[in-house]
C-alpha atoms as a PDB file:
ATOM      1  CA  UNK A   1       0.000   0.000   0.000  1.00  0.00           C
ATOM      2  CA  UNK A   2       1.284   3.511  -0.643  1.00  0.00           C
ATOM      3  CA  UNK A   3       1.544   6.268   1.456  1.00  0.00           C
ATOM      4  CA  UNK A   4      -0.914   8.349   0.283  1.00  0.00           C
ATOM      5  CA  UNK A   5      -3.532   5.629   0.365  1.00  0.00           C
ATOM      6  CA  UNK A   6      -2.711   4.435   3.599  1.00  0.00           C
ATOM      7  CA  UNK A   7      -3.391   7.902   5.535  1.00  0.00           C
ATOM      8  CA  UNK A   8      -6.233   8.543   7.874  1.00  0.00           C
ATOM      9  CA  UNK A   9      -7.025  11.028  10.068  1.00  0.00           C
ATOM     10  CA  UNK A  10      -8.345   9.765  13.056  1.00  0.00           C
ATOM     11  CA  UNK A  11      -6.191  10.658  16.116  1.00  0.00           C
ATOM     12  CA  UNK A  12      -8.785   8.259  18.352  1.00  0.00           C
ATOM     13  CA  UNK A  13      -7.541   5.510  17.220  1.00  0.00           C
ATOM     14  CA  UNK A  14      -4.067   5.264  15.960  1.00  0.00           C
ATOM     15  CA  UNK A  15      -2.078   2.229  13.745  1.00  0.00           C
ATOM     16  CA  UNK A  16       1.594   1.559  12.760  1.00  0.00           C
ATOM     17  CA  UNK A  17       1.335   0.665   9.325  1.00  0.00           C
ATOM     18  CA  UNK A  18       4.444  -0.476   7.207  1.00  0.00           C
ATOM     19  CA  UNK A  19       4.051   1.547   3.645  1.00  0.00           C
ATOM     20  CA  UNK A  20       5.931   2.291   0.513  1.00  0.00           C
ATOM     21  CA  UNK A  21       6.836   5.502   0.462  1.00  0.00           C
ATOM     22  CA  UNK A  22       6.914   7.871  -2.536  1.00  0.00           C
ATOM     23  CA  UNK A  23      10.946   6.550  -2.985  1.00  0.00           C
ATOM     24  CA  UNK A  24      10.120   3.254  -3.456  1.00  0.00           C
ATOM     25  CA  UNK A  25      11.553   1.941  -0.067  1.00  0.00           C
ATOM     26  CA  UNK A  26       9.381   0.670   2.412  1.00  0.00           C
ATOM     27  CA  UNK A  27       8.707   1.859   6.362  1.00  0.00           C
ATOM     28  CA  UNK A  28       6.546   3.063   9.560  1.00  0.00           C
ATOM     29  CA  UNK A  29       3.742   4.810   8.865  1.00  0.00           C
ATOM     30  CA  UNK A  30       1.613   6.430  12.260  1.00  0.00           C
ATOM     31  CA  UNK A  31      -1.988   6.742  11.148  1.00  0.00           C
ATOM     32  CA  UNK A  32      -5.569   6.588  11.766  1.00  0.00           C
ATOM     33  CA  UNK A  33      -7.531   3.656  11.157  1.00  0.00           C
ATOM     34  CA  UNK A  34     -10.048   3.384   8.688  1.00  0.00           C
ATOM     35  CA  UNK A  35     -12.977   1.062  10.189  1.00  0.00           C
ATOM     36  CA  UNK A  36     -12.539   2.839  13.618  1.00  0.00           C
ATOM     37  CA  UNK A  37     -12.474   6.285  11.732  1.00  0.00           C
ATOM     38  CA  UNK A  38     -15.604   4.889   9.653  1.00  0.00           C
ATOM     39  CA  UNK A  39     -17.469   2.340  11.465  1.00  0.00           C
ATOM     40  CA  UNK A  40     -17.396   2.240  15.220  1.00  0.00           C
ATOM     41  CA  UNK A  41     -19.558   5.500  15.269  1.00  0.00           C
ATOM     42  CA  UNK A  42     -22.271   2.750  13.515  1.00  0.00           C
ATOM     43  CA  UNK A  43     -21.381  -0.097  15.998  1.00  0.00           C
ATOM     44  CA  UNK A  44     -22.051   1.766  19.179  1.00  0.00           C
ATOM     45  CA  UNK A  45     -25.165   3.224  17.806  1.00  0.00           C
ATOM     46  CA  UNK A  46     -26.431  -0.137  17.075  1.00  0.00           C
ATOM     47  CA  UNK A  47     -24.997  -1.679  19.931  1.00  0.00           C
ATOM     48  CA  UNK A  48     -27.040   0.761  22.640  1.00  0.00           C
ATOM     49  CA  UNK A  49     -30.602  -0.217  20.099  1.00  0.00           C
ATOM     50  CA  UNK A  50     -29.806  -3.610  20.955  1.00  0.00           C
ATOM     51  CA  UNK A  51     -29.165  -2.728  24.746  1.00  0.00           C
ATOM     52  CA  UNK A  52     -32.588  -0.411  24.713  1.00  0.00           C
ATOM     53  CA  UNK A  53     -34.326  -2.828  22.804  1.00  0.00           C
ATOM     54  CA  UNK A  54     -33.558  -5.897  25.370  1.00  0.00           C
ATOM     55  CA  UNK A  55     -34.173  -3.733  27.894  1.00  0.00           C
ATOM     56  CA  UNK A  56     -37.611  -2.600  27.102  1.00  0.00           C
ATOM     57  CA  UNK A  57     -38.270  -6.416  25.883  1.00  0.00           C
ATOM     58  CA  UNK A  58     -37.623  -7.579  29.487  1.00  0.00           C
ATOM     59  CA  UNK A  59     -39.780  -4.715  31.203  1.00  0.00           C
ATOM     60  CA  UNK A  60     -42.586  -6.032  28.798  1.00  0.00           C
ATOM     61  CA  UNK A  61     -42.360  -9.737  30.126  1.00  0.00           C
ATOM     62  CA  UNK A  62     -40.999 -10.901  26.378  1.00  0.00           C
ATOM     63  CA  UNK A  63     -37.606 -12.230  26.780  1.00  0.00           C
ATOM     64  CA  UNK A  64     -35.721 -13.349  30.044  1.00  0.00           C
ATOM     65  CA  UNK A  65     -32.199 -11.834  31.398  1.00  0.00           C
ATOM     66  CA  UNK A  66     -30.650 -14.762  29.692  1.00  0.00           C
ATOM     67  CA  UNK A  67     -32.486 -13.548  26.369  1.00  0.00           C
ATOM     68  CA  UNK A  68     -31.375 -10.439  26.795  1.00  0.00           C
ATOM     69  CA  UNK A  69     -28.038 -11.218  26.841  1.00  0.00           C
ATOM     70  CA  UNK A  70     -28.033 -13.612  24.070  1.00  0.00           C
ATOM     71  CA  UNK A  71     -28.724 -10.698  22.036  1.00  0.00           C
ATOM     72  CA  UNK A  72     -26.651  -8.363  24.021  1.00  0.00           C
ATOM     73  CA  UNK A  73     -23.344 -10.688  23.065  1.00  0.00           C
ATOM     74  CA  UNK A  74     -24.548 -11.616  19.628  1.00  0.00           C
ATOM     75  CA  UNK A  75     -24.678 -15.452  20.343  1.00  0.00           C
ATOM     76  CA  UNK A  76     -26.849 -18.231  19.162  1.00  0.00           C
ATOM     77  CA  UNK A  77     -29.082 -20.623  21.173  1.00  0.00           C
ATOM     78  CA  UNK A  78     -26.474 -23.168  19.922  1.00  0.00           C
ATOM     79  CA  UNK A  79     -23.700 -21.933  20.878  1.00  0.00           C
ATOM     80  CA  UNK A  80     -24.820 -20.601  24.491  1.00  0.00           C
ATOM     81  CA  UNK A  81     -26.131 -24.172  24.578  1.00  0.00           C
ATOM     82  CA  UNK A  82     -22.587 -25.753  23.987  1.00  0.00           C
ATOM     83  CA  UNK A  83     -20.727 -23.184  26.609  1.00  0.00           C
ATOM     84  CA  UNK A  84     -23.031 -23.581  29.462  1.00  0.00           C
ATOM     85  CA  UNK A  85     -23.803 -27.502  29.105  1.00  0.00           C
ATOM     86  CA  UNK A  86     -27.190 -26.619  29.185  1.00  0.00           C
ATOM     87  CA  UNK A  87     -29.702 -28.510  26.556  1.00  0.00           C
ATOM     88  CA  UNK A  88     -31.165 -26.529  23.774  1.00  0.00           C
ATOM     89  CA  UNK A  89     -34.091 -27.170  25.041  1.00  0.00           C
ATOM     90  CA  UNK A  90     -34.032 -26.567  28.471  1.00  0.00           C
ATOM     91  CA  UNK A  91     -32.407 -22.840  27.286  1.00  0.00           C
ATOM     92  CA  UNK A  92     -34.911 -22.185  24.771  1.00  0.00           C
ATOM     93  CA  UNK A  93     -37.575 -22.493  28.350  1.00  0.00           C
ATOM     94  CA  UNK A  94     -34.733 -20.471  30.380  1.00  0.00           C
ATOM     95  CA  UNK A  95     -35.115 -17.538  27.553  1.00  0.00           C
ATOM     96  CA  UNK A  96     -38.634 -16.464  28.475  1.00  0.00           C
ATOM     97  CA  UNK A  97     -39.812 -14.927  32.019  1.00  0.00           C
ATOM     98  CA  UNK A  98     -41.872 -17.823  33.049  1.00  0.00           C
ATOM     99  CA  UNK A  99     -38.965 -20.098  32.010  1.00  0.00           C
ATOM    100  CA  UNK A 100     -36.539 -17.981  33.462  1.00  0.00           C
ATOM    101  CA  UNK A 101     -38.411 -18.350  36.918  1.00  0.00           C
ATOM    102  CA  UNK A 102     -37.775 -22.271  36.552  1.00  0.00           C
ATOM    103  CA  UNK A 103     -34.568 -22.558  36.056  1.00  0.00           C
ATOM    104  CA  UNK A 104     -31.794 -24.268  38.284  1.00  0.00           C
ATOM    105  CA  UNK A 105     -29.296 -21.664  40.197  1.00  0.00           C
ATOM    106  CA  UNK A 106     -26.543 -23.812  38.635  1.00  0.00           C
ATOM    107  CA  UNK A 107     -27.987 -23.505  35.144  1.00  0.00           C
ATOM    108  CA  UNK A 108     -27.859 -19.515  36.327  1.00  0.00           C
ATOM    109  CA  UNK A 109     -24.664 -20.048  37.516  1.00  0.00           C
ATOM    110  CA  UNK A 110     -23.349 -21.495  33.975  1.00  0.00           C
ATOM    111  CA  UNK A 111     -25.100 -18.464  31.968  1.00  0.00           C
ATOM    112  CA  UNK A 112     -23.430 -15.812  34.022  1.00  0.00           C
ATOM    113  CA  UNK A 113     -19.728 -17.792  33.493  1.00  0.00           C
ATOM    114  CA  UNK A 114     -20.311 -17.801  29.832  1.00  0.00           C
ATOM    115  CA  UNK A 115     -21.926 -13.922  29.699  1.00  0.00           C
ATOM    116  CA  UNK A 116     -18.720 -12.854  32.206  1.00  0.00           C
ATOM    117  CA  UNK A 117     -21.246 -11.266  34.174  1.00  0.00           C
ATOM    118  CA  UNK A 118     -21.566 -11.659  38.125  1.00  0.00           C
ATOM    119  CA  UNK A 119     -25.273 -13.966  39.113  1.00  0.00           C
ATOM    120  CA  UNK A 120     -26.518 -11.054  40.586  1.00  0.00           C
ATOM    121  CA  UNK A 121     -26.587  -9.245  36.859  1.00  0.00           C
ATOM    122  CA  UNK A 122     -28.907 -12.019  35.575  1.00  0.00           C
ATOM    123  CA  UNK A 123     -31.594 -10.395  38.075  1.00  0.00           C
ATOM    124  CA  UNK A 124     -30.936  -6.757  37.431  1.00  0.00           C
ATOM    125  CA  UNK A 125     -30.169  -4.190  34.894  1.00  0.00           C
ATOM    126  CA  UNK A 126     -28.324  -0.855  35.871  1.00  0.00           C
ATOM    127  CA  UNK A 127     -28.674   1.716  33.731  1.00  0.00           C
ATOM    128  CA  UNK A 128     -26.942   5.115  34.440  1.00  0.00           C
ATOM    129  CA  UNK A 129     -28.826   8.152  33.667  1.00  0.00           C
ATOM    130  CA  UNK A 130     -25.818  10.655  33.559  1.00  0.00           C
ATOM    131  CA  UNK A 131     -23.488  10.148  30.224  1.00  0.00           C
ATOM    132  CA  UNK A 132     -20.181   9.315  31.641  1.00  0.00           C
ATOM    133  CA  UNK A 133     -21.253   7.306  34.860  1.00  0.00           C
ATOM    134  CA  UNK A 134     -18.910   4.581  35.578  1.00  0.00           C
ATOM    135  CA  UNK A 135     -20.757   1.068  37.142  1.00  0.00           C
ATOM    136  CA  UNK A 136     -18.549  -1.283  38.368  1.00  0.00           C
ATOM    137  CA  UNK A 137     -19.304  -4.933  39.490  1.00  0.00           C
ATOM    138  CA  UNK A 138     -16.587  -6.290  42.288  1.00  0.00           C
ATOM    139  CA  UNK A 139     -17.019  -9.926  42.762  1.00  0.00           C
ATOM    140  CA  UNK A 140     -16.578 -11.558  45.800  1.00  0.00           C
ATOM    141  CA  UNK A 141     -15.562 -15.365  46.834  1.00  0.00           C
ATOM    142  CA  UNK A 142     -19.333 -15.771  47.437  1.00  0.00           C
ATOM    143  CA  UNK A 143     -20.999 -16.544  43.813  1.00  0.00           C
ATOM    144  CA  UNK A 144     -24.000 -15.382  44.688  1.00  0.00           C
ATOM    145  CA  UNK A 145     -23.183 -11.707  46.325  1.00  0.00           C
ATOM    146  CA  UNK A 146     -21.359  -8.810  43.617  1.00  0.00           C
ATOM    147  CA  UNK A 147     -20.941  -5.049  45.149  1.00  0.00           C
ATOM    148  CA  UNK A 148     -22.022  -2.417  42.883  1.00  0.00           C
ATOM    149  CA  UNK A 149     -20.059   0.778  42.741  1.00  0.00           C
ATOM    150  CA  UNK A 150     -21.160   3.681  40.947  1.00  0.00           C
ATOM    151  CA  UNK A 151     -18.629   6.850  40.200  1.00  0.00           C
END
């Protein structure tokens, strides 16, 4: 790739690229990068729909917190299936409130392992109303107790 073609400018997110230069030799180039530059505006747009979306879906009794972040990570029933050695079946009940309500704290236990979440984020959602808030989840050596910190 050549100079020229390689430049973006995008100080957010920045690259070492290796280039030909306009002399034919070859070397470091510092730039911007293109799909961060282009795209990740996009992503996070469509990534807090999804949040809102689930969100407003589990409010109205439609999915369950395990639902919710199925679509949240972008997995399949399958594959959730696999990581939590839960049977499609029994997951496909654990994705709906009533479901949900049913299900083993061990089969909990598994979902929250796969999402990386603490148990206690399978029961509520925290949503910060000030743009910038930081939430924190501290896990403890109990499974079943996470503290909450909010900055």
């Amino acid at each position: 790739m050549k100079e020229n073609d390689a430049r973006v400018d995008y100080d957010l997110h920045q690259l070492l690229l290796y280039v030909e230069k306009e002399d034919g030799t070859y070397g470091p180039l510092q730039t911007g990068a293109f799909a961060a530059k282009n795209y990740l505006g996009d992503y996070r747009e469509k990534h807090a729909h999804i949040i809102n979306e689930g969100i407003e879906k589990m409010k109205k009794g439609e999915i369950s917190p395990v639902g919710y972040y199925l679509e949240f990570f972008g997995m399949t029933v399958a594959d959730l299936a696999v990581r939590a050695a839960v049977p499609v079946g029994k997951l496909k009940r654990h994705l709906t409130p009533v479901g949900f309500a049913g299900a083993s704290l061990d089969a909990l236990r598994r979902y929250a392992e796969v999402f990386d979440l603490p148990l206690a984020n399978l029961f509520a959602v925290i949503v910060p109303k000030k743009e910038g808030t930081i939430v924190t989840a501290q896990r403890t050596c109990n499974p079943l107790f996470t503290i909450i910190e909010i900055d």
